[in-house]
C-alpha atoms as a PDB file:
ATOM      1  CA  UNK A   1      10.179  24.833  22.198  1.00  0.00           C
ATOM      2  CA  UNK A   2       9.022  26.778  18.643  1.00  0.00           C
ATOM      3  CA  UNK A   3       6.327  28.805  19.721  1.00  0.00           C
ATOM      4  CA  UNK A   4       6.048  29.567  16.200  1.00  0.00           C
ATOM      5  CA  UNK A   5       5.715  25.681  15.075  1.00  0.00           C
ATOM      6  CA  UNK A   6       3.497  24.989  18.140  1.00  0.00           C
ATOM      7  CA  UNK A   7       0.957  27.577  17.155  1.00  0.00           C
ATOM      8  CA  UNK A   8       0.803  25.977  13.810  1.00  0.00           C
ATOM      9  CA  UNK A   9      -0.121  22.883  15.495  1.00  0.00           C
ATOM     10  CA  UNK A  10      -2.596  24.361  17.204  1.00  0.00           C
ATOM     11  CA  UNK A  11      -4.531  25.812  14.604  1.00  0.00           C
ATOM     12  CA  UNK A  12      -4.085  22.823  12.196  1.00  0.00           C
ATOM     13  CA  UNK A  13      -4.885  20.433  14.415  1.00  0.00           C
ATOM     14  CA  UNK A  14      -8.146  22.129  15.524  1.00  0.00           C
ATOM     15  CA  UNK A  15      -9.162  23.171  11.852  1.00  0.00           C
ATOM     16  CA  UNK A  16      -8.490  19.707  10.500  1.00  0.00           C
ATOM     17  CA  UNK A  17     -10.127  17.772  13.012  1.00  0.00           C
ATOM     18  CA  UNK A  18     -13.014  20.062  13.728  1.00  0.00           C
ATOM     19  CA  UNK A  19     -13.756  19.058   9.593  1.00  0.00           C
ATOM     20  CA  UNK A  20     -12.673  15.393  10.180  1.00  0.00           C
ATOM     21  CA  UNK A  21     -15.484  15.148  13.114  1.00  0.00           C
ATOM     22  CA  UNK A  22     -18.005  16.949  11.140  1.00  0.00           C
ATOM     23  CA  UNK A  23     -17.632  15.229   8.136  1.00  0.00           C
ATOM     24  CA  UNK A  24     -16.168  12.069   8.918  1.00  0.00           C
ATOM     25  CA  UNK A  25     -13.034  12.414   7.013  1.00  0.00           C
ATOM     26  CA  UNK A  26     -10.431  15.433   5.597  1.00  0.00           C
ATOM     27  CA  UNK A  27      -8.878  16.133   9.100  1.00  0.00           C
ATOM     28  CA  UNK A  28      -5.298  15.466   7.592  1.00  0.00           C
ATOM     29  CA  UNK A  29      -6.346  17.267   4.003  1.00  0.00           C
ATOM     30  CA  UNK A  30      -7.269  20.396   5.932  1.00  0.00           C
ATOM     31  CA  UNK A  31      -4.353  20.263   8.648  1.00  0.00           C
ATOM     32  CA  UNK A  32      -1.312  18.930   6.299  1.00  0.00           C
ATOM     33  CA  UNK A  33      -0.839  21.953   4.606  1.00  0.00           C
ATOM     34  CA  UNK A  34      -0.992  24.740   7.625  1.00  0.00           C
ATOM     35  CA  UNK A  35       1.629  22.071   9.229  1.00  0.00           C
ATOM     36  CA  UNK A  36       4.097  21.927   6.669  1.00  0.00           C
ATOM     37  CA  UNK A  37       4.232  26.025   6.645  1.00  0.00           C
ATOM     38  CA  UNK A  38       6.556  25.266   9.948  1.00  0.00           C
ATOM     39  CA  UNK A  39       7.848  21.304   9.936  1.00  0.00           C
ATOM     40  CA  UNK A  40       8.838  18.798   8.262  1.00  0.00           C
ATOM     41  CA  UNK A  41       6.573  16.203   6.089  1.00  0.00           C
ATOM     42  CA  UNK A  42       7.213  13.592   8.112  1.00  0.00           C
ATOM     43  CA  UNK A  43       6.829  15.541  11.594  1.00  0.00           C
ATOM     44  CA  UNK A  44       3.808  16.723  10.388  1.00  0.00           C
ATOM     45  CA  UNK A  45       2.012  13.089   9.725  1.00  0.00           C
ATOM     46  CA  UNK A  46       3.571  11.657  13.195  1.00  0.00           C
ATOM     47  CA  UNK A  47       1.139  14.570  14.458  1.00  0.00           C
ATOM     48  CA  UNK A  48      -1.682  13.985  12.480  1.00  0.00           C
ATOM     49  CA  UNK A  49      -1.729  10.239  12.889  1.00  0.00           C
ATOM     50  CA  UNK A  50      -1.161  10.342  17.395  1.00  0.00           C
ATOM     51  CA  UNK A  51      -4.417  12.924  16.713  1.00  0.00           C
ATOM     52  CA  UNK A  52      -6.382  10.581  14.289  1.00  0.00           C
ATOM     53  CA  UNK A  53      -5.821   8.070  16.620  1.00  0.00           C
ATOM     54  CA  UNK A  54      -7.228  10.197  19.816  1.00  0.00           C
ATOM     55  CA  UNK A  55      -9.850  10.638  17.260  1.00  0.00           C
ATOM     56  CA  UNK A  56     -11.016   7.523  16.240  1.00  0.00           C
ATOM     57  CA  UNK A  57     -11.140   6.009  20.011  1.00  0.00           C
ATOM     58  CA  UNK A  58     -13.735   8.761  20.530  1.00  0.00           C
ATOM     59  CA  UNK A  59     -15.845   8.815  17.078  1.00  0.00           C
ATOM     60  CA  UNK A  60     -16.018   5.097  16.716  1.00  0.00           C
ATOM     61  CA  UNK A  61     -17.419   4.375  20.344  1.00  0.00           C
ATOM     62  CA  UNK A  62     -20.261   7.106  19.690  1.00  0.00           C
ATOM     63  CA  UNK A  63     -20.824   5.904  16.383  1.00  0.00           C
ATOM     64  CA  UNK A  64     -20.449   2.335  16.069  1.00  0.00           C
ATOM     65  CA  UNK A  65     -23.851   1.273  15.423  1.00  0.00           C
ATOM     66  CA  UNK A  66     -24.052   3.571  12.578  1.00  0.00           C
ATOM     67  CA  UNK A  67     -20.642   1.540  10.755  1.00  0.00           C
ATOM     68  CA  UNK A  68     -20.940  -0.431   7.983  1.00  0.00           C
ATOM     69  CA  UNK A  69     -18.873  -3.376   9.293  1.00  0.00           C
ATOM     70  CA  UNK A  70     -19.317  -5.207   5.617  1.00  0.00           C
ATOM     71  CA  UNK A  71     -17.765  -2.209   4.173  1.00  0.00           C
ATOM     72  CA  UNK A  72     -14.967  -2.462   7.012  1.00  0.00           C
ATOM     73  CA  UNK A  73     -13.685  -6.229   6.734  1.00  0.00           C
ATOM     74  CA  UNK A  74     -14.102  -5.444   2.659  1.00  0.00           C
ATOM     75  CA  UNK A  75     -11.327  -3.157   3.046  1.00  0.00           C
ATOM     76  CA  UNK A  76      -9.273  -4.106   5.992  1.00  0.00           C
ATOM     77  CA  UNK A  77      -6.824  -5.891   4.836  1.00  0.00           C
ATOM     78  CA  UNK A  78      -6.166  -4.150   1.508  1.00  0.00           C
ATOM     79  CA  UNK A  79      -6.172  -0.698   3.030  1.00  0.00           C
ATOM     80  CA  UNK A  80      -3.197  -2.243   5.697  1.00  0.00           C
ATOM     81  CA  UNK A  81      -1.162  -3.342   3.103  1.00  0.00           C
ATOM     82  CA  UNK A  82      -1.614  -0.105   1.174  1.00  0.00           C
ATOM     83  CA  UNK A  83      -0.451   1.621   4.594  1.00  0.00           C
ATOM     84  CA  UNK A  84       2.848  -0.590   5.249  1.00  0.00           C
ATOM     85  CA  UNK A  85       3.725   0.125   1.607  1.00  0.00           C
ATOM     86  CA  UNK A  86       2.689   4.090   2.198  1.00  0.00           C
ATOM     87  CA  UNK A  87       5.509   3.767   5.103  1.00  0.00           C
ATOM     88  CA  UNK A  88       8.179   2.830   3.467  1.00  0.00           C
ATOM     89  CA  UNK A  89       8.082   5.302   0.745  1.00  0.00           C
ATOM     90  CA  UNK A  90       7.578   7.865   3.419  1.00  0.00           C
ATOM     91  CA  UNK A  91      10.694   6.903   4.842  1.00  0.00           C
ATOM     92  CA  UNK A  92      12.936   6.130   2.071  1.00  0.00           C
ATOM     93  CA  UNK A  93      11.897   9.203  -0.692  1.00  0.00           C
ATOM     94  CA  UNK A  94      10.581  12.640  -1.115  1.00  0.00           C
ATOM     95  CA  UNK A  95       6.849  11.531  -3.241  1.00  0.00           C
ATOM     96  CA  UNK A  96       6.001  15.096  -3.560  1.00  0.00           C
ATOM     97  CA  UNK A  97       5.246  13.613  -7.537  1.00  0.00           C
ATOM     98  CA  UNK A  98       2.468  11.015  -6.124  1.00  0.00           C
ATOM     99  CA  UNK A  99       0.749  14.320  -3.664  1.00  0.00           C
ATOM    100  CA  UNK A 100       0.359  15.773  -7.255  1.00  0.00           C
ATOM    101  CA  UNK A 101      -0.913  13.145  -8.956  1.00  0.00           C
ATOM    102  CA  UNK A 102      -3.664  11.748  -6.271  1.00  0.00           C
ATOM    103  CA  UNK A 103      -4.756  15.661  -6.045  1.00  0.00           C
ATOM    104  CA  UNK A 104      -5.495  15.394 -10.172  1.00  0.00           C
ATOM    105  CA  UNK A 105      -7.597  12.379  -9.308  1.00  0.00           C
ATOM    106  CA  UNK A 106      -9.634  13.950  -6.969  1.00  0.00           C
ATOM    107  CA  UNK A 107     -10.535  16.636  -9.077  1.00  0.00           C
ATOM    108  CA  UNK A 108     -11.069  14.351 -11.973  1.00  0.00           C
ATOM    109  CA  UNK A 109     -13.630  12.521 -10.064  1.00  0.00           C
ATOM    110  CA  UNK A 110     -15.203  15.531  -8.491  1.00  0.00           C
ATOM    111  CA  UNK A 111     -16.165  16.616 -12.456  1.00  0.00           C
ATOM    112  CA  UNK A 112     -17.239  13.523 -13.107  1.00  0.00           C
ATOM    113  CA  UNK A 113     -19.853  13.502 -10.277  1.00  0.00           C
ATOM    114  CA  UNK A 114     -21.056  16.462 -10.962  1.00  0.00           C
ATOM    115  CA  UNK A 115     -21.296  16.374 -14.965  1.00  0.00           C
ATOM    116  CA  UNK A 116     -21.073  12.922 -15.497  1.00  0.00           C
ATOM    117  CA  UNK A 117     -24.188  11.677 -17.045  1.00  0.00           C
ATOM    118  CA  UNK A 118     -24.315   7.832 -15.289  1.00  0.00           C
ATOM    119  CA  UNK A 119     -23.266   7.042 -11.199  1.00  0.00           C
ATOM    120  CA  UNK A 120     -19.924   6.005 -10.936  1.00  0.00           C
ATOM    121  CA  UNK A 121     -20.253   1.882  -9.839  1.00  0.00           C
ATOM    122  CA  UNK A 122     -17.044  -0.011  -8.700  1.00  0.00           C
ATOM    123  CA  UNK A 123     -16.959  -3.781  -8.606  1.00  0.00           C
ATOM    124  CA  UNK A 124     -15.492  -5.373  -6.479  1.00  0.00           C
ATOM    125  CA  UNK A 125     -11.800  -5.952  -7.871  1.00  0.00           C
ATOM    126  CA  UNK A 126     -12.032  -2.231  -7.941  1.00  0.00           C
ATOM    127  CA  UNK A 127     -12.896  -1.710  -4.648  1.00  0.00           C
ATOM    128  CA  UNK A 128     -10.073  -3.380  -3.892  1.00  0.00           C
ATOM    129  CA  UNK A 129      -7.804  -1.422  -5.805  1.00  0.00           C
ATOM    130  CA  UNK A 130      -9.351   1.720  -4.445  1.00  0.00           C
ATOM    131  CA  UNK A 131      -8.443  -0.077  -0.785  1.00  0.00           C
ATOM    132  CA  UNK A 132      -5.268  -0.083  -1.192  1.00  0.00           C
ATOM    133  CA  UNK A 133      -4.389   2.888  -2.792  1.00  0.00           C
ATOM    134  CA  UNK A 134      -6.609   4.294  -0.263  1.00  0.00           C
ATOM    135  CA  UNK A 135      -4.214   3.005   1.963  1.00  0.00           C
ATOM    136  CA  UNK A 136      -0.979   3.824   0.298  1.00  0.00           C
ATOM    137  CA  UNK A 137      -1.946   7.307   0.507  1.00  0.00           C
ATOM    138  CA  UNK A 138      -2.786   7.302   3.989  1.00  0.00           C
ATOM    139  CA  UNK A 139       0.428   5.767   4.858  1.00  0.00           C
ATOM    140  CA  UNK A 140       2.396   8.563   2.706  1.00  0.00           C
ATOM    141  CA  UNK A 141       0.402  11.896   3.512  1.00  0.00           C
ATOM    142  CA  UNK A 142      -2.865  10.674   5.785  1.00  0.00           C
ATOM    143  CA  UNK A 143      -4.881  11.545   2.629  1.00  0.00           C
ATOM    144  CA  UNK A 144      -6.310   8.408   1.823  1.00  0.00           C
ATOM    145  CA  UNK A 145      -9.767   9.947   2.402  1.00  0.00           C
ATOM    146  CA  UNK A 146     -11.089  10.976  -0.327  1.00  0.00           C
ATOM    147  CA  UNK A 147     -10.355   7.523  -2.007  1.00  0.00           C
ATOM    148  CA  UNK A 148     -12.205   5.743   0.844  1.00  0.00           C
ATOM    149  CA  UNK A 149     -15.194   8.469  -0.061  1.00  0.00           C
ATOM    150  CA  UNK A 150     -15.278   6.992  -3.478  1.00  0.00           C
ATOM    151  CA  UNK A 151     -15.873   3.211  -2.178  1.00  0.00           C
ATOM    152  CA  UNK A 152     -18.072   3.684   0.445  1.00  0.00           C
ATOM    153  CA  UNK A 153     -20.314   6.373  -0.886  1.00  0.00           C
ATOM    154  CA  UNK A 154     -20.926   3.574  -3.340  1.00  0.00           C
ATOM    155  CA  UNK A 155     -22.295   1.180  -0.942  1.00  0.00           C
ATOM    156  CA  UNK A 156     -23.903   3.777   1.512  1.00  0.00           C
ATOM    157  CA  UNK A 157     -26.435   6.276   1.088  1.00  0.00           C
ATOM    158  CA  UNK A 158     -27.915   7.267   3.952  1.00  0.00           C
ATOM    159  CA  UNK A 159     -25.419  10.341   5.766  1.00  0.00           C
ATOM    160  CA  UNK A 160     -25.044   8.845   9.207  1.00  0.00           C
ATOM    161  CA  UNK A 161     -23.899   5.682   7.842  1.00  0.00           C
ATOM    162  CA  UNK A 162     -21.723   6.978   5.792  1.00  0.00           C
ATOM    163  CA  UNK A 163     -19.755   9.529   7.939  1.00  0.00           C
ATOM    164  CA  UNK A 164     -19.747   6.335  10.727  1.00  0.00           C
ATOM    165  CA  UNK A 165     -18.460   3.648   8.397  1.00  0.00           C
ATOM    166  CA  UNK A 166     -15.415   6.991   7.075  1.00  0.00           C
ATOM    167  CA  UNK A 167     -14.819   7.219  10.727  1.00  0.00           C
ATOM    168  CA  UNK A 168     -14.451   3.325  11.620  1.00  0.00           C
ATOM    169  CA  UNK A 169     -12.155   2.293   8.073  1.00  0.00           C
ATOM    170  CA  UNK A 170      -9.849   5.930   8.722  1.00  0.00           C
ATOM    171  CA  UNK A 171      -9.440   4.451  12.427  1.00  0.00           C
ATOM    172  CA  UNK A 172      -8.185   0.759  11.139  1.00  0.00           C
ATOM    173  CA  UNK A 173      -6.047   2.683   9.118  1.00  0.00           C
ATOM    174  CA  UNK A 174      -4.624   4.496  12.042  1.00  0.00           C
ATOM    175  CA  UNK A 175      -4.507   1.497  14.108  1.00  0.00           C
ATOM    176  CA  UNK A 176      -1.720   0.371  11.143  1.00  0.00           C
ATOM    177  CA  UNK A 177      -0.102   3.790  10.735  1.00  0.00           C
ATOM    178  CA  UNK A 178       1.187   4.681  14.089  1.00  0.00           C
ATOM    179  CA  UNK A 179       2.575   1.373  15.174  1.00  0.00           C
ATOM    180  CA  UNK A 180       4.492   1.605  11.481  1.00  0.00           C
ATOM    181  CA  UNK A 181       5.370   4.854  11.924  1.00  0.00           C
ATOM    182  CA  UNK A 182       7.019   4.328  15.448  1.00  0.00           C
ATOM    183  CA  UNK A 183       8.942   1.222  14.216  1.00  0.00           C
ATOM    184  CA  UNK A 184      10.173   3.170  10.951  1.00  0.00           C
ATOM    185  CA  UNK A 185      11.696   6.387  14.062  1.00  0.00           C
ATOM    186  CA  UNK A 186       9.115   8.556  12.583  1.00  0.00           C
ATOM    187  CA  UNK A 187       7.007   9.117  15.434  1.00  0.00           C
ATOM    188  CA  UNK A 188       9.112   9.645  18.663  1.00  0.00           C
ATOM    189  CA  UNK A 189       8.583  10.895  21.894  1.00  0.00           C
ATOM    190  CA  UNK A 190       9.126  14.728  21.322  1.00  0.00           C
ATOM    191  CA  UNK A 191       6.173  14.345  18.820  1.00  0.00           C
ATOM    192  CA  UNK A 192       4.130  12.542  22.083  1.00  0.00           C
ATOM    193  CA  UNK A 193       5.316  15.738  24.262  1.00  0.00           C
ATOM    194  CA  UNK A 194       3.966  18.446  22.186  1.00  0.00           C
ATOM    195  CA  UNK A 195       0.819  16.441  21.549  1.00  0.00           C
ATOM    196  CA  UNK A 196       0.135  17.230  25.684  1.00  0.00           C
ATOM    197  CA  UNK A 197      -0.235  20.573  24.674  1.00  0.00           C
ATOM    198  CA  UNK A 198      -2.309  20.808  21.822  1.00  0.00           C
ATOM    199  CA  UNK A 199      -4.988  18.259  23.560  1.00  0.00           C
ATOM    200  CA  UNK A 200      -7.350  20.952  24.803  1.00  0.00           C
ATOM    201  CA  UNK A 201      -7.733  22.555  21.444  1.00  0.00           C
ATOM    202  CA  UNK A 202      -8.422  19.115  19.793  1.00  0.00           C
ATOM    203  CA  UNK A 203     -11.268  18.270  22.445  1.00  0.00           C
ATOM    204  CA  UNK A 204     -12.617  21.488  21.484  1.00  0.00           C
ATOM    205  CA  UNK A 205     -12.567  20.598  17.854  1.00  0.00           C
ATOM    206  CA  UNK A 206     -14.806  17.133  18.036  1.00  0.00           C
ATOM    207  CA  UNK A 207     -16.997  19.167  20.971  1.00  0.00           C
ATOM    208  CA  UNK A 208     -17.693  21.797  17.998  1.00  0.00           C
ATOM    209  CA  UNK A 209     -17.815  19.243  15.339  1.00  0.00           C
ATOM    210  CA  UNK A 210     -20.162  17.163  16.676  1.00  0.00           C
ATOM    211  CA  UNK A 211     -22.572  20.070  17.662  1.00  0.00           C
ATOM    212  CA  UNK A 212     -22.222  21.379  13.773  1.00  0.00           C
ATOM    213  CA  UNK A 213     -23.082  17.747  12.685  1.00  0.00           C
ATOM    214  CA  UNK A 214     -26.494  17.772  14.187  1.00  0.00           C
ATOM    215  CA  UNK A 215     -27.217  20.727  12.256  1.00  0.00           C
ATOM    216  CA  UNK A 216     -26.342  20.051   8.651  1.00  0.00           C
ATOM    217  CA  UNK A 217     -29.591  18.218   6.571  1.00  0.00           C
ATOM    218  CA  UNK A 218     -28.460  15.552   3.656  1.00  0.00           C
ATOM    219  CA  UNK A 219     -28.380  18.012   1.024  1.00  0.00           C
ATOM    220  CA  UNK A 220     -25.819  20.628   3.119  1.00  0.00           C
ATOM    221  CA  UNK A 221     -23.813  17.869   3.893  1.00  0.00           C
ATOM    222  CA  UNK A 222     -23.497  16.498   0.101  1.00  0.00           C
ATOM    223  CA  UNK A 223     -22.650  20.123  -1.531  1.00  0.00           C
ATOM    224  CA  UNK A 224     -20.130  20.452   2.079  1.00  0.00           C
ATOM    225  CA  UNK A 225     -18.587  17.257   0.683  1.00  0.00           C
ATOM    226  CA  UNK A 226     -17.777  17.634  -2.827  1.00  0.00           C
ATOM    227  CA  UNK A 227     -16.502  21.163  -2.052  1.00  0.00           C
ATOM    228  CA  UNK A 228     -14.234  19.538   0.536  1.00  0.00           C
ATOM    229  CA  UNK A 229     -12.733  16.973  -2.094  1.00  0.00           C
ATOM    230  CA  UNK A 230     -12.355  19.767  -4.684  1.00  0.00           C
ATOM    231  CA  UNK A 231     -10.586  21.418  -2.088  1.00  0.00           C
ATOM    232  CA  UNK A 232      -8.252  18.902  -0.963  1.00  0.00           C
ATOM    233  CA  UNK A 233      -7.440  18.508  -4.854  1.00  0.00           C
ATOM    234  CA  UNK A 234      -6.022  21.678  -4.918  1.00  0.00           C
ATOM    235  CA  UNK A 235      -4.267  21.984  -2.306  1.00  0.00           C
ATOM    236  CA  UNK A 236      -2.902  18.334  -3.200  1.00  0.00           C
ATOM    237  CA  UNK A 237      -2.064  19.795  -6.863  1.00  0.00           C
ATOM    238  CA  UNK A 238      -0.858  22.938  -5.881  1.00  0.00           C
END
């Protein structure tokens, strides 16, 4: 064993996901890039993906009657297909070109919320879109996020909701990644092994998370939000 690699896990697993379970989403923007500083892409989103889907099972039974289910069936299936097509350019190229260019977006739409004169609104045919590049991106890096932000902080307004209904749609997208990624010999059982060890550290995480949560009023949580997408930007661009 790397001790080296597994103390990377460590600390990107509980950094990313003590943000995912506060927030409701960013757990793979915040741990990606601490992975990658000792694996492999495509190491580093088997790991992220086995701990989004610890994740999920635990967020979505506390918060389930805070989920938008509309919001959920409107972007189940797209955000699947997104993620099978995610997969298979994960496996068969290097997109480092497509990281780049979702990171610009980000940023783009971070301006435009906060100078833009006039709410962004997306109709439905672009919510769709938004779904399944949404999912594309998940299935490539596990940074769909910040596209799923987009269409559902269009629909919700209300905090709880919102971080409930991030939670439940980034858990159907799990559901799709790691069955895709163990069929495509990306996710294996050496990835399952060193999970074991980081599990403590990750219960820690949503214990903390979910404390900090209670804490942060509507206003906190906005300003905590937009910094985390212009954050994820850069480090997307960069």
């Amino acid at each position: 064993m790397d001790i080296t690699v597994l103390i990377l896990l460590i600390l990107g697993i509980f950094i990313g996901f003590y943000v995912q379970t506060v927030i409701g989403f960013a757990g793979s923007l915040i741990a990606l890039p601490i992975l990658l500083l000792g694996m492999e892409l495509t190491d580093a989103i088997a790991y992220i993906s086995i701990f989004y889907l610890f994740s999920s099972a635990f967020l979505i039974t506390k918060e389930w009657k805070n989920i938008d289910k509309k919001i959920i069936l409107k972007l189940a299936l797209t955000s699947i297909i997104g993620v099978l097509l995610g997969i298979l350019v994960l496996t068969f190229s290097k997109p480092i070109l497509l990281k780049k260019g979702l990171g610009i977006f980000i940023l783009i739409y971070v301006a435009y919320v906060l100078y833009g004169k006039t709410k962004l609104k997306l109709k439905r045919g672009e919510v769709i879109s938004f779904g399944v590049l949404a999912g594309f991106f998940s299935g490539v890096f596990s940074t769909g996020g910040p596209l799923y932000v987009i269409c559902i902080e269009n629909s919700v307004k209300e905090i709880k909701a919102f971080r409930a209904t991030m939670i439940g749609v980034l858990g159907l997208v799990t559901l799709t990644r790691v069955p895709a990624l163990a069929v495509s010999d990306l996710l294996n059982f050496s990835h399952l092994k060193m999970t074991l060890l980081v599990i403590p550290f990750f219960l820690f995480a949503q214990f903390l998370g979910k404390r900090t949560f209670t804490k942060i009023n509507e206003n906190m949580f906005k300003k905590l939000l937009l910094g985390l997408l212009c954050f994820s930007g850069l480090i997307l661009l960069f």
